[in-house]
N, C-alpha and C. Protein backbone atom coordinates (compact mmCIF):
# COMPACT_ATOMS: atom_id res chain seq x y z
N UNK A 1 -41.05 -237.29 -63.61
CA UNK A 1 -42.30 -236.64 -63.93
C UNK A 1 -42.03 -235.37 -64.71
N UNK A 2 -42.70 -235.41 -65.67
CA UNK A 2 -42.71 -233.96 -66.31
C UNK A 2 -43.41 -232.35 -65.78
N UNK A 3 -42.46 -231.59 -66.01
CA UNK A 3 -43.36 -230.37 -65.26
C UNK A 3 -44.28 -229.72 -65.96
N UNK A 4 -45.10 -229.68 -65.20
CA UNK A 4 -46.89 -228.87 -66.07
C UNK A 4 -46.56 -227.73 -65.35
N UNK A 5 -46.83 -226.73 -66.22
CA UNK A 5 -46.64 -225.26 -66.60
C UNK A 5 -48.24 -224.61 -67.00
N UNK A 6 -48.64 -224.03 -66.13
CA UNK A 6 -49.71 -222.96 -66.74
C UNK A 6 -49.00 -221.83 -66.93
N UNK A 7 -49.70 -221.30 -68.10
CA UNK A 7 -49.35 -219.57 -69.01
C UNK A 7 -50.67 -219.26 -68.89
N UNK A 8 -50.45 -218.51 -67.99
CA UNK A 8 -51.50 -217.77 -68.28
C UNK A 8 -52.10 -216.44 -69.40
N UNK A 9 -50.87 -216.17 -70.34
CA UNK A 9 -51.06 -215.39 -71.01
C UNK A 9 -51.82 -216.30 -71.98
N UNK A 10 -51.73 -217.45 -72.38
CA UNK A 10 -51.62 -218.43 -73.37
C UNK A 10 -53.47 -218.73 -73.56
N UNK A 11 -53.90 -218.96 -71.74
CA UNK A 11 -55.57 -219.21 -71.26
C UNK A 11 -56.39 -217.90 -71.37
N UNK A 12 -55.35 -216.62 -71.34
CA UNK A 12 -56.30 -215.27 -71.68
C UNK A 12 -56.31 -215.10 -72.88
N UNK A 13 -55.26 -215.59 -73.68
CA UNK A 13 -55.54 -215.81 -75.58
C UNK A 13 -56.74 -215.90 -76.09
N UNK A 14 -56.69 -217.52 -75.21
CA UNK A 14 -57.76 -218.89 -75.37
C UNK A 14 -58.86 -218.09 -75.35
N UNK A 15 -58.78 -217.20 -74.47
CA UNK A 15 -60.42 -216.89 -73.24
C UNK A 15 -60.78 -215.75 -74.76
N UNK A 16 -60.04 -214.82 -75.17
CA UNK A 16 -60.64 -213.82 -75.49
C UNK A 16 -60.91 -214.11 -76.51
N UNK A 17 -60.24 -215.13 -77.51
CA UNK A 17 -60.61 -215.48 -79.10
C UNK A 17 -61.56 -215.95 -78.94
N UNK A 18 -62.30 -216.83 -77.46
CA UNK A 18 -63.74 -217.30 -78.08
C UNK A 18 -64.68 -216.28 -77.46
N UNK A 19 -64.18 -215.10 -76.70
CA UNK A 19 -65.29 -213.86 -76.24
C UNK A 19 -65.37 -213.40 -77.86
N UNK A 20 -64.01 -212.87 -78.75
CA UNK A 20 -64.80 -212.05 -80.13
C UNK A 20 -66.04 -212.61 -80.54
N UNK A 21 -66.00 -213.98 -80.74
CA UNK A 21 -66.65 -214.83 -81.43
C UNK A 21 -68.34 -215.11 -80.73
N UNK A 22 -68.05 -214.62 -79.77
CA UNK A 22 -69.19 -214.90 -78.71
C UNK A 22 -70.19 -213.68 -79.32
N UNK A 23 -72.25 -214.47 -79.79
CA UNK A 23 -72.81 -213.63 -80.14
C UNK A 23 -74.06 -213.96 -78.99
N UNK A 24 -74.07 -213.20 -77.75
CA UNK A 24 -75.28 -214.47 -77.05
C UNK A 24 -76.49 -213.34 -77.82
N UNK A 25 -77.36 -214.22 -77.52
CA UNK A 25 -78.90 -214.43 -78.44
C UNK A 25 -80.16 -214.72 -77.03
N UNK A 26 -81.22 -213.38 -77.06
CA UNK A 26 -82.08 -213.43 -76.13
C UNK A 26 -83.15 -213.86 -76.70
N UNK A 27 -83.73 -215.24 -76.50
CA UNK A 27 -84.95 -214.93 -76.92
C UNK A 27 -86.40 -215.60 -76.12
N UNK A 28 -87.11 -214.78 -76.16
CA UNK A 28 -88.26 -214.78 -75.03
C UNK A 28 -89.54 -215.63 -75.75
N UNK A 29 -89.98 -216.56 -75.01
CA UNK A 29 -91.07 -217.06 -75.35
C UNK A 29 -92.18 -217.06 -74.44
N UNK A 30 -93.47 -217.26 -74.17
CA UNK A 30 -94.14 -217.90 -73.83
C UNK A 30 -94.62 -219.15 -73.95
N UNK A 31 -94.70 -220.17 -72.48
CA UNK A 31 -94.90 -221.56 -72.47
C UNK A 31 -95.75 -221.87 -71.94
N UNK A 32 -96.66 -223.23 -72.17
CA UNK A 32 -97.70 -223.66 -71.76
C UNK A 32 -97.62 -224.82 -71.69
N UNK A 33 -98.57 -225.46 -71.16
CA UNK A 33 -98.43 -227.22 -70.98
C UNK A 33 -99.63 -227.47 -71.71
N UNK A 34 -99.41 -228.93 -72.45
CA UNK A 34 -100.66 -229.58 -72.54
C UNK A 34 -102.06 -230.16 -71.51
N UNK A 35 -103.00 -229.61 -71.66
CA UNK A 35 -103.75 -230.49 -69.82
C UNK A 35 -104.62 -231.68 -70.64
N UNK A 36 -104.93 -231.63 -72.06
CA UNK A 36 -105.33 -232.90 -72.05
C UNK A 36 -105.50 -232.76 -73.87
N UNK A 37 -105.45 -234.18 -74.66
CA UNK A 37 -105.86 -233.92 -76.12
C UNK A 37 -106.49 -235.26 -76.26
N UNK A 38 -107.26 -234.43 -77.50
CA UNK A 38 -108.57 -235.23 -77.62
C UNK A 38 -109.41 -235.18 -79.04
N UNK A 39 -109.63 -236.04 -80.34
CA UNK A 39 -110.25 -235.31 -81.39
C UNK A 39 -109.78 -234.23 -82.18
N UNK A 40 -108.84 -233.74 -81.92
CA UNK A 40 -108.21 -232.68 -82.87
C UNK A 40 -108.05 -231.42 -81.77
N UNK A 41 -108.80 -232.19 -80.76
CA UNK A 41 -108.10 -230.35 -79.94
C UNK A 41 -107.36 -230.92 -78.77
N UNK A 42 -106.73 -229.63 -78.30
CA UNK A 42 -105.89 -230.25 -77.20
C UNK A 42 -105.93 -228.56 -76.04
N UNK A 43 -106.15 -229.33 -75.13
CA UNK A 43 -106.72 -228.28 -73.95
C UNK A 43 -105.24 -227.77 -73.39
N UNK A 44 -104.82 -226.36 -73.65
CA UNK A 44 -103.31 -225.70 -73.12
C UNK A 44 -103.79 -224.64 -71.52
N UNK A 45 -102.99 -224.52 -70.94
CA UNK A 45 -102.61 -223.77 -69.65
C UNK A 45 -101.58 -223.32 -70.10
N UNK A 46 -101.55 -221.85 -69.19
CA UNK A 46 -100.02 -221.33 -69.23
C UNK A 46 -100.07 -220.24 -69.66
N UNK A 47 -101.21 -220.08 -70.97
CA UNK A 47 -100.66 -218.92 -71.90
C UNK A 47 -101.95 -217.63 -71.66
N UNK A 48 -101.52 -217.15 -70.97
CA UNK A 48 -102.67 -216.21 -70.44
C UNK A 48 -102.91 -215.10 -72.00
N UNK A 49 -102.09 -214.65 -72.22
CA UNK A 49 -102.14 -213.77 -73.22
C UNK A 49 -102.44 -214.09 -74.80
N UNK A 50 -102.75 -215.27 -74.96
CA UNK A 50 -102.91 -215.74 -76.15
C UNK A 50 -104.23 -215.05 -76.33
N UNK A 51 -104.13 -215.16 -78.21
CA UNK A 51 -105.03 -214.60 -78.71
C UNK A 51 -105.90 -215.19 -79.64
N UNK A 52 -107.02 -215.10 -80.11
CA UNK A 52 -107.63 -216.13 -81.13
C UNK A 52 -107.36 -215.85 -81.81
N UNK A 53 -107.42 -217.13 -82.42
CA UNK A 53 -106.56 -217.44 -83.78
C UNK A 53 -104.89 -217.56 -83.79
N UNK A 54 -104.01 -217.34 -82.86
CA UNK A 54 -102.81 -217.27 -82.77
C UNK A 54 -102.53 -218.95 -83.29
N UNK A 55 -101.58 -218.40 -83.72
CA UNK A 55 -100.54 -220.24 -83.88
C UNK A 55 -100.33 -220.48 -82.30
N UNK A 56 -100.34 -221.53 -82.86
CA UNK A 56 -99.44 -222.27 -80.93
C UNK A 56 -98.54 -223.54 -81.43
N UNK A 57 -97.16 -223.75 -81.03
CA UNK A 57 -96.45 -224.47 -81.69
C UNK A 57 -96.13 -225.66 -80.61
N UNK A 58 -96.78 -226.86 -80.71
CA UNK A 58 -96.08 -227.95 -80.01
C UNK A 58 -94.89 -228.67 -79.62
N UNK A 59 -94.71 -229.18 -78.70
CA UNK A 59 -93.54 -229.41 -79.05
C UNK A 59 -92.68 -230.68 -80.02
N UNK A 60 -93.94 -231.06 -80.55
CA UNK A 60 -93.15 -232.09 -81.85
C UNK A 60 -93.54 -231.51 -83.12
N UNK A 61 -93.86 -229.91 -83.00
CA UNK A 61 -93.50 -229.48 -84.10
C UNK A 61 -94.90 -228.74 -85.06
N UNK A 62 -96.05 -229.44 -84.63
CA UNK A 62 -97.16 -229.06 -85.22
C UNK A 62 -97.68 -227.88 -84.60
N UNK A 63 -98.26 -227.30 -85.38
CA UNK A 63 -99.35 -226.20 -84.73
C UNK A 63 -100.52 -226.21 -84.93
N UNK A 64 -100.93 -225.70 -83.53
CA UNK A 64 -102.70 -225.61 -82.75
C UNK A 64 -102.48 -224.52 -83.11
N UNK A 65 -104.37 -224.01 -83.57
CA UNK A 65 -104.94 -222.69 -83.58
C UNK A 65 -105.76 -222.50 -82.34
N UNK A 66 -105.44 -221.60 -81.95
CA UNK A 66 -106.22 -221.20 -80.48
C UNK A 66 -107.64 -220.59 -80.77
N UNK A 67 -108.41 -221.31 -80.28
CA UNK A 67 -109.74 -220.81 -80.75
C UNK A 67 -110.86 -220.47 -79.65
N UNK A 68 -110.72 -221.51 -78.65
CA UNK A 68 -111.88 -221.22 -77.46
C UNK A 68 -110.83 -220.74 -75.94
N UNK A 69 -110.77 -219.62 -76.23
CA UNK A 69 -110.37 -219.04 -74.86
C UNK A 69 -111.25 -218.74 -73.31
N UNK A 70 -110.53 -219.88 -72.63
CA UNK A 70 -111.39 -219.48 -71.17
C UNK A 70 -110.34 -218.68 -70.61
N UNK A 71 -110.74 -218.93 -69.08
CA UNK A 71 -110.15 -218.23 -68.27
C UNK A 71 -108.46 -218.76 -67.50
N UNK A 72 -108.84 -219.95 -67.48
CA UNK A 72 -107.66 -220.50 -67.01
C UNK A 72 -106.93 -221.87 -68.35
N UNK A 73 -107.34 -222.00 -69.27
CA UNK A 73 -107.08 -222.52 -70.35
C UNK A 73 -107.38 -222.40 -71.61
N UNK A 74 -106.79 -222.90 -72.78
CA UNK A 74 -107.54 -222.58 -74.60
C UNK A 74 -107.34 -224.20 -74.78
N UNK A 75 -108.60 -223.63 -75.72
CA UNK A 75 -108.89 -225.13 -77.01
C UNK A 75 -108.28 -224.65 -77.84
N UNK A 76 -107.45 -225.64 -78.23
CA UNK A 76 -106.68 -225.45 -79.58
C UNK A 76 -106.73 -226.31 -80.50
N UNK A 77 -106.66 -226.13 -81.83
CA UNK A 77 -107.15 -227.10 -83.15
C UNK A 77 -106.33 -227.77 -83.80
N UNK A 78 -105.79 -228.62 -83.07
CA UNK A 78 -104.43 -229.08 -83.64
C UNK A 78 -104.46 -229.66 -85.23
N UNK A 79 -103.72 -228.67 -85.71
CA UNK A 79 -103.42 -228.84 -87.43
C UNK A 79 -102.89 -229.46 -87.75
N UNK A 80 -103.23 -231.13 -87.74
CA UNK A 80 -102.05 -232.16 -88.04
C UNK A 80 -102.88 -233.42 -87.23
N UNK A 81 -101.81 -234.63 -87.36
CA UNK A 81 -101.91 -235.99 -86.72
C UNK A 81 -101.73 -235.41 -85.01
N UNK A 82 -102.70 -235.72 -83.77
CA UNK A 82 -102.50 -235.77 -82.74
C UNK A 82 -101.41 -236.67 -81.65
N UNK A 83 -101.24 -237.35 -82.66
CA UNK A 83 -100.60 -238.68 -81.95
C UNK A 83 -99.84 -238.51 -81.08
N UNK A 84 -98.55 -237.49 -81.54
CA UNK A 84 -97.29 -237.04 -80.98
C UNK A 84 -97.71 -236.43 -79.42
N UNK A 85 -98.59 -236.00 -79.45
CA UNK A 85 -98.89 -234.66 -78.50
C UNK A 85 -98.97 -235.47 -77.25
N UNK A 86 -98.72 -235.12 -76.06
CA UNK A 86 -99.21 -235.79 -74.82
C UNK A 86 -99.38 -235.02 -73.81
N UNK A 87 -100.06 -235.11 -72.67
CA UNK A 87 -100.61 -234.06 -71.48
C UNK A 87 -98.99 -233.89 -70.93
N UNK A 88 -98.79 -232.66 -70.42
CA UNK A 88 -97.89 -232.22 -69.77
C UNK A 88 -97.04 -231.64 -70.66
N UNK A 89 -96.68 -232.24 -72.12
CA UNK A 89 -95.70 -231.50 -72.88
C UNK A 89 -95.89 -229.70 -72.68
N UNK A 90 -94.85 -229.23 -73.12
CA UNK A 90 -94.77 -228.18 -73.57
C UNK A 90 -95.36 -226.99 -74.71
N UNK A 91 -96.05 -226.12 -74.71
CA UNK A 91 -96.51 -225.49 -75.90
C UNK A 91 -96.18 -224.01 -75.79
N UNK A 92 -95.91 -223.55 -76.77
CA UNK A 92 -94.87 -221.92 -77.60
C UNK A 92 -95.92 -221.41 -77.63
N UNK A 93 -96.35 -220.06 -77.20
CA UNK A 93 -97.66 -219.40 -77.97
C UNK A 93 -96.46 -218.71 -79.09
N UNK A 94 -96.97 -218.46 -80.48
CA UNK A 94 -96.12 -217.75 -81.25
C UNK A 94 -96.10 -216.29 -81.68
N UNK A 95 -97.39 -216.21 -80.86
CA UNK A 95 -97.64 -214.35 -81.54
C UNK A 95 -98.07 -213.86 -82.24
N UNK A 96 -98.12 -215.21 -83.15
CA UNK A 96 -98.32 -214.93 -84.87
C UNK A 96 -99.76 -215.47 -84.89
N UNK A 97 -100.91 -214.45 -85.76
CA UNK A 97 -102.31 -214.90 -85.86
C UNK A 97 -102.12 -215.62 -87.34
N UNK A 98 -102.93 -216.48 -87.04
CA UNK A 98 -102.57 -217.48 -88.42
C UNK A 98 -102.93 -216.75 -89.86
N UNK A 99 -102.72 -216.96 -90.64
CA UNK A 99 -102.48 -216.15 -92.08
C UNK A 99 -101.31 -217.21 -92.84
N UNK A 100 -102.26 -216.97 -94.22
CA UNK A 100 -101.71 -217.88 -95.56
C UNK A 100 -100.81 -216.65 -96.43
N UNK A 101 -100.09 -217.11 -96.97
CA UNK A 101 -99.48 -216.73 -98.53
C UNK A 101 -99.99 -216.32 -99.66
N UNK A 102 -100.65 -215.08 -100.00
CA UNK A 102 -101.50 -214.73 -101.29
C UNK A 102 -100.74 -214.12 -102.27
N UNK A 103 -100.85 -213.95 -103.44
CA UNK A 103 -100.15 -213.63 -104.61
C UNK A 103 -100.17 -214.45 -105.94
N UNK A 104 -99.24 -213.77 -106.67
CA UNK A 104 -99.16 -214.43 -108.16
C UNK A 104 -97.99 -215.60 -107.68
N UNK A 105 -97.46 -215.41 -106.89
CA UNK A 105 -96.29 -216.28 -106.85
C UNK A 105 -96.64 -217.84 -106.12
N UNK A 106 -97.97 -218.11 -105.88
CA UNK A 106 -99.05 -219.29 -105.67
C UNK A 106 -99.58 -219.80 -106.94
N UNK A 107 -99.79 -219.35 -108.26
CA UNK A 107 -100.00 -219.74 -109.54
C UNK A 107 -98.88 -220.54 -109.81
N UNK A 108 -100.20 -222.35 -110.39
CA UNK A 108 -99.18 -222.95 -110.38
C UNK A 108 -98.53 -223.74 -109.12
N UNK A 109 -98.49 -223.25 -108.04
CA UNK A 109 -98.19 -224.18 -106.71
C UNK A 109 -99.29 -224.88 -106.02
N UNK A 110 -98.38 -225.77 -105.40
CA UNK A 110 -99.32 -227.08 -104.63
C UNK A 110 -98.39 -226.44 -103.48
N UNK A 111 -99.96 -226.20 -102.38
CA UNK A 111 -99.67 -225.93 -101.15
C UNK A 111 -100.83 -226.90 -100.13
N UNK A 112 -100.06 -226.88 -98.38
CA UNK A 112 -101.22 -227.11 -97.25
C UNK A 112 -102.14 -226.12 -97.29
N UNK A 113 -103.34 -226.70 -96.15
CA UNK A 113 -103.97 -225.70 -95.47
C UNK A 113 -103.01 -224.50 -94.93
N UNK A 114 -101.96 -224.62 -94.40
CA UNK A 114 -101.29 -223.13 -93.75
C UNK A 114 -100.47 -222.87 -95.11
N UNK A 115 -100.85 -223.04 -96.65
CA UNK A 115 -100.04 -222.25 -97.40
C UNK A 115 -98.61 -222.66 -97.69
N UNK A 116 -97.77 -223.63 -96.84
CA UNK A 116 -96.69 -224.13 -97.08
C UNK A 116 -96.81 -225.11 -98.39
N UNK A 117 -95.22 -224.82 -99.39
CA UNK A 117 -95.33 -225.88 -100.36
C UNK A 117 -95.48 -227.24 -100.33
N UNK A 118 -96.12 -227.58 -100.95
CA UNK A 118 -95.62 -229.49 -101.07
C UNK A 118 -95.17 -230.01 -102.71
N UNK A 119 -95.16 -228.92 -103.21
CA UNK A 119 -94.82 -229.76 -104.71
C UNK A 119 -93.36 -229.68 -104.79
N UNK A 120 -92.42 -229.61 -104.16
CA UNK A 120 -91.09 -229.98 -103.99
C UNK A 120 -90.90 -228.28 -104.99
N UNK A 121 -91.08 -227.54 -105.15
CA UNK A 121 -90.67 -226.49 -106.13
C UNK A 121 -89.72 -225.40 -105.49
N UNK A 122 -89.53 -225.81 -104.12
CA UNK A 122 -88.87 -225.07 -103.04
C UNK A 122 -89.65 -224.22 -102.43
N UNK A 123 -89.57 -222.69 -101.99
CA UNK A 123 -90.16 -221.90 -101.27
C UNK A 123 -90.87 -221.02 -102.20
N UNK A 124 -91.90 -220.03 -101.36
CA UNK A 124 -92.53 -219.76 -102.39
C UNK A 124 -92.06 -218.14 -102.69
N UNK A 125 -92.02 -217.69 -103.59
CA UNK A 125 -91.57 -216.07 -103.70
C UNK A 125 -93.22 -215.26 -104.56
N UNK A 126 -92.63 -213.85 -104.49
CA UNK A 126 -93.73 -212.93 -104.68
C UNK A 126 -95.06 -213.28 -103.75
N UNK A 127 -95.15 -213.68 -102.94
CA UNK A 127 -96.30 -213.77 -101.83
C UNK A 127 -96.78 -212.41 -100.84
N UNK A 128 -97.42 -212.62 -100.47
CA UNK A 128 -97.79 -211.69 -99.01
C UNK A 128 -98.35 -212.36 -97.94
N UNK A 129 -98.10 -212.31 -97.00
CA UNK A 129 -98.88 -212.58 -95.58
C UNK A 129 -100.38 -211.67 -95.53
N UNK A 130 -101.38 -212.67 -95.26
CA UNK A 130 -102.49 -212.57 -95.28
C UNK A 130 -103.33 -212.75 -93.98
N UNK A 131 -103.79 -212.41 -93.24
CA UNK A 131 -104.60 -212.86 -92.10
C UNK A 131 -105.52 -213.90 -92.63
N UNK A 132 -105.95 -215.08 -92.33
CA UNK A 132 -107.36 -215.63 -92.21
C UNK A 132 -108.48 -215.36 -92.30
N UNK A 133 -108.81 -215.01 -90.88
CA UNK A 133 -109.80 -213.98 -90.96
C UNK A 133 -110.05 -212.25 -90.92
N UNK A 134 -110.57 -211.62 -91.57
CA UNK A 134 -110.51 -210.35 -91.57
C UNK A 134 -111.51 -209.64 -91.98
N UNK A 135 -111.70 -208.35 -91.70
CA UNK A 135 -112.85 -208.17 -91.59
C UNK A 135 -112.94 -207.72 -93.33
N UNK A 136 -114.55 -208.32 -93.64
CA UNK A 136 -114.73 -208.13 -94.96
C UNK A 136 -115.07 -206.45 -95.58
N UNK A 137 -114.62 -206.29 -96.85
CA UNK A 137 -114.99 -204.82 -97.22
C UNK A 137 -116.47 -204.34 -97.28
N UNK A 138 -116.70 -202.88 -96.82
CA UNK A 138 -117.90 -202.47 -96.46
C UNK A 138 -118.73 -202.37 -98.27
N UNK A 139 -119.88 -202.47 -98.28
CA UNK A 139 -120.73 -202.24 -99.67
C UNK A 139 -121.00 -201.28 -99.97
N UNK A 140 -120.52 -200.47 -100.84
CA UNK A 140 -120.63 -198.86 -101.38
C UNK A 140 -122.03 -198.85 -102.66
């Protein structure tokens, strides 16, 4: 039989070349469940703090706009094919109140409803983040 040898200098090498390398990453979400979808909306729990109009990100990827806030759940407007979605999944509130892409750098582009490209032209530059809704300017 051959003799096995631990070095331990050799496993504290090991250990510390992958601590340099080590970047851990915190990141905090809020989660919710689906309680039921239906017609384009889909009824969430969970997210007490959501806000209207916030994105809410599913978990196959689409996003609901949160629009009818009760007390113990939101209607949300799911922006997309429902199909994927099912009761119990998981849902992200994102923080983010929905808002499009305005600028010169939209001249010329084919975009969705949320402002993302579709004419294959890549991403879009010279833009700004825009709220949706906002309050309109007063009449002087």
């Amino acid at each position: 039989m051959s003799d096995l040898t631990i070095n331990t200098a050799d496993i504290a090498a090991a250990i510390k070349s992958n601590l340099e390398d080590f970047a851990p990453t915190l990141e905090q979400s809020t989660v919710g469940r689906v309680l039921e979808v239906g017609d384009g909306i889909a009824r969430v729990s969970g997210l007490p703090d959501a806000a209207v109009n916030e994105m809410l990100r599913f978990e196959n990827g689409l996003i609901g706009l949160a629009l009818n806030l009760d007390e113990d759940s939101i209607g949300a407007v799911v922006l997309g094919e429902v199909e994927g979605i099912e009761e119990g999944q998981p849902v992200v509130a994102t923080g983010d109140i929905l808002s499009i892409p305005v600028g010169d750098g939209l001249l010329g582009r084919v975009v969705n409803p949320l402002g993302e490209p579709v004419d294959g032209k890549g991403p879009l530059s010279n833009v700004q983040p825009r709220r949706m809704e906002i309050q309109a300017p007063g009449i002087t």
